[in-house]
Protein backbone atom coordinates (compact mmCIF):
# COMPACT_ATOMS: atom_id res chain seq x y z
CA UNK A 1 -61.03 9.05 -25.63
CA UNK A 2 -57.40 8.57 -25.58
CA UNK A 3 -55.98 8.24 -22.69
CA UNK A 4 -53.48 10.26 -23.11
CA UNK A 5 -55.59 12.93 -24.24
CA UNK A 6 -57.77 12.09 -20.84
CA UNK A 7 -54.71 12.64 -18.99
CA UNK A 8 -53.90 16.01 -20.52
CA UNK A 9 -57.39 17.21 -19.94
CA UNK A 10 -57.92 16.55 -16.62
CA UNK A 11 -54.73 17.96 -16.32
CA UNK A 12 -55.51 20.87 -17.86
CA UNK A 13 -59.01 21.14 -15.83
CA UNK A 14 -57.17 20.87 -12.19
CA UNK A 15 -55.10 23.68 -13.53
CA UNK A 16 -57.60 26.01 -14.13
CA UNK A 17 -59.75 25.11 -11.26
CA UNK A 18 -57.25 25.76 -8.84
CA UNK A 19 -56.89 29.09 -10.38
CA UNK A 20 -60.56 29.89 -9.06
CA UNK A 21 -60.67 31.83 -5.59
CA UNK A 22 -62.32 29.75 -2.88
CA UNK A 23 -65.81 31.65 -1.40
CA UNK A 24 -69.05 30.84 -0.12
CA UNK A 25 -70.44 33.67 -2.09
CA UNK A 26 -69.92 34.22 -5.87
CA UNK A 27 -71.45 36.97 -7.56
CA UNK A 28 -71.81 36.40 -11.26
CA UNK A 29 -70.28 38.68 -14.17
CA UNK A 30 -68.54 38.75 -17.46
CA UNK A 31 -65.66 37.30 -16.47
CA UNK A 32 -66.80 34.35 -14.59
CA UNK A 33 -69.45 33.19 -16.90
CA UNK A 34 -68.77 31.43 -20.10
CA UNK A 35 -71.10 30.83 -23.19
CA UNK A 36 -70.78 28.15 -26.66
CA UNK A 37 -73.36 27.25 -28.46
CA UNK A 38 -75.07 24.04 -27.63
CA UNK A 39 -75.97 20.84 -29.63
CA UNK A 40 -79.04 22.84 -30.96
CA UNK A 41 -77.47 25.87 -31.63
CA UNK A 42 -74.44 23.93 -34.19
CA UNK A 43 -77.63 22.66 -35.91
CA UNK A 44 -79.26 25.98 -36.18
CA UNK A 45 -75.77 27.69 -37.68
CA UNK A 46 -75.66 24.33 -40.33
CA UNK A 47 -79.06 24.98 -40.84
CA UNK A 48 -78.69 28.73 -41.56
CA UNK A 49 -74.88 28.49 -43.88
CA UNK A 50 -76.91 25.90 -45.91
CA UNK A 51 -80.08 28.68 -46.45
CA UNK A 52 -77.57 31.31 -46.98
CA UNK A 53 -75.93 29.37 -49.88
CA UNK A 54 -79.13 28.28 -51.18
CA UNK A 55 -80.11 31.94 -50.84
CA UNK A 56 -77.11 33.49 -52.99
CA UNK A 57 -76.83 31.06 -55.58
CA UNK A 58 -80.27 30.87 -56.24
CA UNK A 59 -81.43 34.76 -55.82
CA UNK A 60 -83.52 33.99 -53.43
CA UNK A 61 -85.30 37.34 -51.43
CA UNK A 62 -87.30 35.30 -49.03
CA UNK A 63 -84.49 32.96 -48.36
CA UNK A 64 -82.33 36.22 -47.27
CA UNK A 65 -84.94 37.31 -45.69
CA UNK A 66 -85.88 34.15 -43.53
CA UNK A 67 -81.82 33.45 -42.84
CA UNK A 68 -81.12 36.75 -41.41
CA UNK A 69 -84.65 36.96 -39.15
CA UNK A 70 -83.24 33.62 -37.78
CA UNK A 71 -79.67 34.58 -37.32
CA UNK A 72 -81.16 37.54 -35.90
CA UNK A 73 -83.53 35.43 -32.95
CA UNK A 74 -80.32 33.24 -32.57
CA UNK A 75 -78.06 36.83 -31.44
CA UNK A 76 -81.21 38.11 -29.38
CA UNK A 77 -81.31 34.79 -27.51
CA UNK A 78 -77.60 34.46 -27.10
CA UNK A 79 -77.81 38.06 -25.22
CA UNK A 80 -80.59 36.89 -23.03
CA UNK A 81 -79.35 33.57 -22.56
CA UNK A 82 -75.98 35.35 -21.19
CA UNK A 83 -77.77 37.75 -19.05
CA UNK A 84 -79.94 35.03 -17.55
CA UNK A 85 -76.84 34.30 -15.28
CA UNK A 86 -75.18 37.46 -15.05
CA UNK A 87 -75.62 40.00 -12.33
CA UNK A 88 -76.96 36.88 -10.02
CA UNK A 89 -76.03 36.20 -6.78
CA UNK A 90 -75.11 32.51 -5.39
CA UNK A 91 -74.68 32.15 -1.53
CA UNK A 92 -73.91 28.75 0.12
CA UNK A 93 -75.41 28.25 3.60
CA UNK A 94 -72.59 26.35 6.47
CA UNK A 95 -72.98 22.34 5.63
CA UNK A 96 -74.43 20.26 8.21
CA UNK A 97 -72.34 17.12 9.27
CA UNK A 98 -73.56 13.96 7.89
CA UNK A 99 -72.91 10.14 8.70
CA UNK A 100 -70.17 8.41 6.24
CA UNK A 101 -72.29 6.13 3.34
CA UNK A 102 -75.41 9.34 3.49
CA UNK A 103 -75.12 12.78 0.88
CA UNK A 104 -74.34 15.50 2.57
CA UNK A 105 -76.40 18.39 1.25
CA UNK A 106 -75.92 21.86 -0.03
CA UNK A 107 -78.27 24.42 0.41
CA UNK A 108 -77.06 27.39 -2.13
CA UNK A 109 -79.35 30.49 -1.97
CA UNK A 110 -79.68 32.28 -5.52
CA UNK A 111 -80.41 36.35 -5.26
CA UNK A 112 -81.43 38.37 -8.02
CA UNK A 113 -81.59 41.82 -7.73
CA UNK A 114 -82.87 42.40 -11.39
CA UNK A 115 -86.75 43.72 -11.65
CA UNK A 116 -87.23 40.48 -13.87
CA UNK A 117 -87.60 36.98 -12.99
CA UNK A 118 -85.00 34.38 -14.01
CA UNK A 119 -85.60 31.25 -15.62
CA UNK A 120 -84.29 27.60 -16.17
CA UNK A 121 -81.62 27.84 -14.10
CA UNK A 122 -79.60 25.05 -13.14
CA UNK A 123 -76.76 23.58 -10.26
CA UNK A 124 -75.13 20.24 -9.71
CA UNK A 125 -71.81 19.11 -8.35
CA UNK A 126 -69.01 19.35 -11.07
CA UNK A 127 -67.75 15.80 -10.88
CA UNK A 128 -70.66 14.16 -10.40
CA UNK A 129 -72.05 12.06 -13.93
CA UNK A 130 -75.37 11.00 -12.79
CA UNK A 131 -78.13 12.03 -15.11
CA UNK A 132 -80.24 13.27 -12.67
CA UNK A 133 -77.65 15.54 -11.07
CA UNK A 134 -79.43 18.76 -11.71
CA UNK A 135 -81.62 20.88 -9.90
CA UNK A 136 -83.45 23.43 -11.82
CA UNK A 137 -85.10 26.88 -10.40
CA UNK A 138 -86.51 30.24 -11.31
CA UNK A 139 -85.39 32.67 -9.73
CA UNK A 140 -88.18 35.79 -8.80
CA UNK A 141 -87.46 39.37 -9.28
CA UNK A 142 -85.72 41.09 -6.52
CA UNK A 143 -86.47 38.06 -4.68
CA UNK A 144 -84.59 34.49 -3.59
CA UNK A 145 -85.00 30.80 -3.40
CA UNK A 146 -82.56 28.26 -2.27
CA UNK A 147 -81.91 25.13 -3.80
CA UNK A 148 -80.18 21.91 -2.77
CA UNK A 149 -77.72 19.93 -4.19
CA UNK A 150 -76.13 16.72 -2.73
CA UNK A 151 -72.86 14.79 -2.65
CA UNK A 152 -71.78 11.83 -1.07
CA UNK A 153 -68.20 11.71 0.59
CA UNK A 154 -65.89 8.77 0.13
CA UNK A 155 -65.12 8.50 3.96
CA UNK A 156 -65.21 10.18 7.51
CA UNK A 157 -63.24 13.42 7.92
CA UNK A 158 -63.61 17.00 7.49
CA UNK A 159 -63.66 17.18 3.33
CA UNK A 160 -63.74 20.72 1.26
CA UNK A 161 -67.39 21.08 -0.61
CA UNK A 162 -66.34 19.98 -4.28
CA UNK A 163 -66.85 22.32 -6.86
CA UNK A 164 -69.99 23.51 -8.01
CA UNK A 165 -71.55 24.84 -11.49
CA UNK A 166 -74.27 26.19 -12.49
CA UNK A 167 -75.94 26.76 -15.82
CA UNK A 168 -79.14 27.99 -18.39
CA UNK A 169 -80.17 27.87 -21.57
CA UNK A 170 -82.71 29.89 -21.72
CA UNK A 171 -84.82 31.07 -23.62
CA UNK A 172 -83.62 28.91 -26.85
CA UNK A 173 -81.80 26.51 -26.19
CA UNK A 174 -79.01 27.34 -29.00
CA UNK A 175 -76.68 28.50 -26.46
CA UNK A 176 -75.12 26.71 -23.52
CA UNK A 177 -73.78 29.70 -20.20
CA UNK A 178 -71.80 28.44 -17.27
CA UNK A 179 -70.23 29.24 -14.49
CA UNK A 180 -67.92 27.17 -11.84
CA UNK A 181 -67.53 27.67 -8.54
CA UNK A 182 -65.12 26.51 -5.58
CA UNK A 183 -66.85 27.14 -2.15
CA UNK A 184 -64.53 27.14 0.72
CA UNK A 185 -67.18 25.54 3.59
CA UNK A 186 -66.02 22.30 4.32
CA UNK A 187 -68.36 19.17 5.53
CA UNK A 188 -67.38 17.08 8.78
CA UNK A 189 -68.62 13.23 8.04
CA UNK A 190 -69.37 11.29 11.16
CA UNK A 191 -68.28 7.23 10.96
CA UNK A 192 -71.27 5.37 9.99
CA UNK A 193 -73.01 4.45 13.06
CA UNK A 194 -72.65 0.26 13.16
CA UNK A 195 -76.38 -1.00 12.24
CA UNK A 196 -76.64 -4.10 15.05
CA UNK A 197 -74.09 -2.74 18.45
CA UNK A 198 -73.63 -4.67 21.43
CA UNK A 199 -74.84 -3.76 24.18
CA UNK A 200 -73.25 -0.26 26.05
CA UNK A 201 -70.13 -1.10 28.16
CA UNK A 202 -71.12 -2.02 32.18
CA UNK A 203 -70.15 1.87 34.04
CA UNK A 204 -66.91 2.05 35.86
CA UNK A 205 -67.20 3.11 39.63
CA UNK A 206 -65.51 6.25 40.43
CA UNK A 207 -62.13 4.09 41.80
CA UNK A 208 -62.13 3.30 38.29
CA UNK A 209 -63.38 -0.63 38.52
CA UNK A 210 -66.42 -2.44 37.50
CA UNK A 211 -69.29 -1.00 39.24
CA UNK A 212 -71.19 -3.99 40.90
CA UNK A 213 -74.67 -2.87 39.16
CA UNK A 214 -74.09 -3.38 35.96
CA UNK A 215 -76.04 -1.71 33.07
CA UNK A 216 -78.66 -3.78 31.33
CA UNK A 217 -78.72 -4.66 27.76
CA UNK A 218 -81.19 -1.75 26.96
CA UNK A 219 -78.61 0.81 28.71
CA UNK A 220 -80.20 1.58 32.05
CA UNK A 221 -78.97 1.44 35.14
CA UNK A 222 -80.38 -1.18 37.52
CA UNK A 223 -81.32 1.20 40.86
CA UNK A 224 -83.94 2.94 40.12
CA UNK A 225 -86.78 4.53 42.21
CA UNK A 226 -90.56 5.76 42.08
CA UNK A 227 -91.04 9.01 40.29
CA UNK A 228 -90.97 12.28 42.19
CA UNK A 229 -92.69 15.12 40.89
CA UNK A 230 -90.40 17.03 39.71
CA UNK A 231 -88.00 14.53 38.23
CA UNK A 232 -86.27 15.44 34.88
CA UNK A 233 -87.84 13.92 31.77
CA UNK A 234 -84.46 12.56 30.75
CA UNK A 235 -84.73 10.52 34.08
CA UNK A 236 -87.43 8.54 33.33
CA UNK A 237 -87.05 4.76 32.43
CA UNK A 238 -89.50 4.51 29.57
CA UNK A 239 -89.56 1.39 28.99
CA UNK A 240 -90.14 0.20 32.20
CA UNK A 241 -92.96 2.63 32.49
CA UNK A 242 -94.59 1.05 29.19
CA UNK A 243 -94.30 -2.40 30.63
CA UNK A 244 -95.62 -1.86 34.16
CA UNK A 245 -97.67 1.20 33.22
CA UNK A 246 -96.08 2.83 36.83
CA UNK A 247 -92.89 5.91 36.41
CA UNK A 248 -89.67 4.98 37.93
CA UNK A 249 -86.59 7.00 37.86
CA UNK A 250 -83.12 6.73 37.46
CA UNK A 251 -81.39 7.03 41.33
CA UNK A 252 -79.47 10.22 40.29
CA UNK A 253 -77.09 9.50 43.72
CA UNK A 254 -75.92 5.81 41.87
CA UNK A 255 -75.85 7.77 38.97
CA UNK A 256 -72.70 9.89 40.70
CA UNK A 257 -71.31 7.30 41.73
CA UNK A 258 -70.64 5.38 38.70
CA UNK A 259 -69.55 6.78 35.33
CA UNK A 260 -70.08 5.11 32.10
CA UNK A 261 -67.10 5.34 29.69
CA UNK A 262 -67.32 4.21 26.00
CA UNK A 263 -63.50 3.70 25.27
CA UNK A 264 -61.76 2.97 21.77
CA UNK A 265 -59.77 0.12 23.37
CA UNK A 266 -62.82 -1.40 24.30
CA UNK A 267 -64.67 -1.37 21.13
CA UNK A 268 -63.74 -4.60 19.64
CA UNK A 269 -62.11 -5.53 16.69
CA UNK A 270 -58.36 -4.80 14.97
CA UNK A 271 -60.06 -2.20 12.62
CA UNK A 272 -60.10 1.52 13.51
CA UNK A 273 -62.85 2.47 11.42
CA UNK A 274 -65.35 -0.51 12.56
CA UNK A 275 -64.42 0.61 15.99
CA UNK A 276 -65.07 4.00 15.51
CA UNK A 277 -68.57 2.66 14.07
CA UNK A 278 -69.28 0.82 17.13
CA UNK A 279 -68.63 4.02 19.49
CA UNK A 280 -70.64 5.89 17.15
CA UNK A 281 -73.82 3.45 17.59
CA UNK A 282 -72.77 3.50 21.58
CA UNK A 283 -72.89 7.58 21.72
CA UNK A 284 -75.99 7.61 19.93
CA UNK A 285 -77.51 5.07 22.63
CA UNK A 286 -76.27 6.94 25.25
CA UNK A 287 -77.57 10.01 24.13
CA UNK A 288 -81.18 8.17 23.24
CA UNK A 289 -81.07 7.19 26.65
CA UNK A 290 -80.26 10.34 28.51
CA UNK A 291 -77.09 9.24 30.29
CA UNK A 292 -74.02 10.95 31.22
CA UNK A 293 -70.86 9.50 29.42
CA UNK A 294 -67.48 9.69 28.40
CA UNK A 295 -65.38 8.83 25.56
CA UNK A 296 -61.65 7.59 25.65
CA UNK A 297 -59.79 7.97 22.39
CA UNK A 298 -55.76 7.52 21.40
CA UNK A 299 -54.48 10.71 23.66
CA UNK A 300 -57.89 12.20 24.04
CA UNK A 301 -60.66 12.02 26.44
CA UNK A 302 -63.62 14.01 26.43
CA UNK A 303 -65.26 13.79 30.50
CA UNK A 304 -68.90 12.49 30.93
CA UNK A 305 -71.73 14.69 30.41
CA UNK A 306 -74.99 14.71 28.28
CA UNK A 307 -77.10 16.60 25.58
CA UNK A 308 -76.71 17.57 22.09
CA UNK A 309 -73.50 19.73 22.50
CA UNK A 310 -71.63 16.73 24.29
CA UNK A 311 -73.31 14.41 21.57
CA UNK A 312 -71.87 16.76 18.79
CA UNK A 313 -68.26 17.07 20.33
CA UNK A 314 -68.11 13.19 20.64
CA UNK A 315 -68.77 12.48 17.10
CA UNK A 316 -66.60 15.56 15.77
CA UNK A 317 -63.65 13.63 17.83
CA UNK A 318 -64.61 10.56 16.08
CA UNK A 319 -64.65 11.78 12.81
CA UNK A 320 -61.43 13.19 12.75
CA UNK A 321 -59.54 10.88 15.14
């Protein structure tokens, strides 16, 4: 194509995107749903003019007869082919964060409220020019199903959900309906955790130095103690109980004493985003591990604790520091 007719276009197309209202839920009609004939369906009308002609210049009943019964199945399946899309119901389900260099995945629920079932329906991301980018689905009467769709962000952040379409051609294939669709969710992308981390940082005592015990390349503290009933599961050094087949715990009162920090001026390295990789790969530890931490980042600091909320609000800070 010429790129200056390439440049127009897309033009054009960012236009009239931006002119569609941002929702998580689109309910299809007549005047977001658009219909042409498809590869198939040109054929069938060249096919038809030339029996026509044939038809009229050569008298021919059955010829009249055969063009119009097909013209006719072509208008019946146009109908259908429209109403396969309208009247249904498209609802996108809140993203779940994903890693930088994964696909973060849409799950869109389809609803139809008709008494029949809907078939050969298809949704894929706009932009996207793979071949296999479509994921097709029937849809039951008066029923649901929920398909996924995936994309892959370019980079960490918080990024809008691109814009999605959807599409049948049923039942003949002559004719192509579509609808597009901005959603307004948005996707938070974590840094890519780094594959091979050093070891966590040593924890600081409370005075804010070194502590004397420092942690040990597999992230556990060094005082530890015989298992009391009762103990937390967290607590438990696994992997000193696999080696010496006996249950030790973490001393919880060291434990207070000594907090482990995982700090952005720390992490090694002039680049941001390969420090923000390594503090990923150290949260993750931490949290495998059970222990209480902190992170430090330019005019932020998030205090030590544990668990999946702490875990969560860690790598939300590093995705969009």
């Amino acid at each position: 194509m010429n790129p200056f007719a390439f440049r127009i276009r897309e033009r054009f197309r960012r236009w009239w995107q931006a002119r569609l209202p941002l929702s998580d839920t689109l309910v299809l009609h007549q005047r977001n749903t658009y219909i042409v004939p498809s590869r198939a369906g040109l054929l069938l009308g060249a096919t038809l003019t030339v029996l026509l002609i044939a038809s009229v210049n050569y008298q021919l009943n059955l010829g009249y007869l055969l063009t119009f019964l097909l013209a006719g199945c072509a208008a019946v399946g146009m109908h259908v082919t429209h109403g396969t899309l309208r009247g249904l119901r498209l609802n996108l389900a809140p993203p779940e964060p994903q890693f930088a260099g994964g696909s973060a995945t849409l799950a869109i629920s389809l609803t139809n409220d008709r008494a029949s079932v809907r078939y050969g329906i298809g949704l894929a991301v706009l932009d996207m020019v793979s071949d296999d980018r479509w994921v097709w689905c029937d849809v039951p009467a008066q029923g649901s199903t929920v398909v996924q769709v995936a994309f892959r962000p370019e980079r960490r952040g918080l990024h809008p959900v691109p814009p999605l379409t959807a599409e049948t051609r049923f039942p003949l294939g002559t004719f192509r309906v579509w609808t597009i669709w901005r959603p307004a969710a948005r996707v938070l992308v974590y840094p890519a955790p780094e594959a091979s981390p050093p070891p966590l940082p040593p924890p600081l005592a409370l005075g804010g130095t070194a502590a004397t015990q420092p942690m040990v390349a597999a992230g556990e503290f060094d005082g530890v103690r015989a298992y009391r009933h009762g103990d937390p599961l967290r607590s438990v050094v696994w992997k000193k109980a696999a080696k010496t087949d006996e249950l030790v715990s973490r001393d919880s009162g060291q434990a207070r004493r000594h907090e482990l920090w995982l700090d952005l001026a720390q992490a090694g390295g002039a680049d941001l985003e390969r420090r923000l990789s390594r503090l990923a790969a150290w949260v993750l530890q931490a949290d495998k591990l059970g222990l209480d931490y902190g992170l430090r980042l330019s005019g932020q600091a998030i205090a030590p604790a544990n668990g999946p909320a702490h875990r969560r609000h860690c790598l939300e800070a590093l995705a969009l520091c």
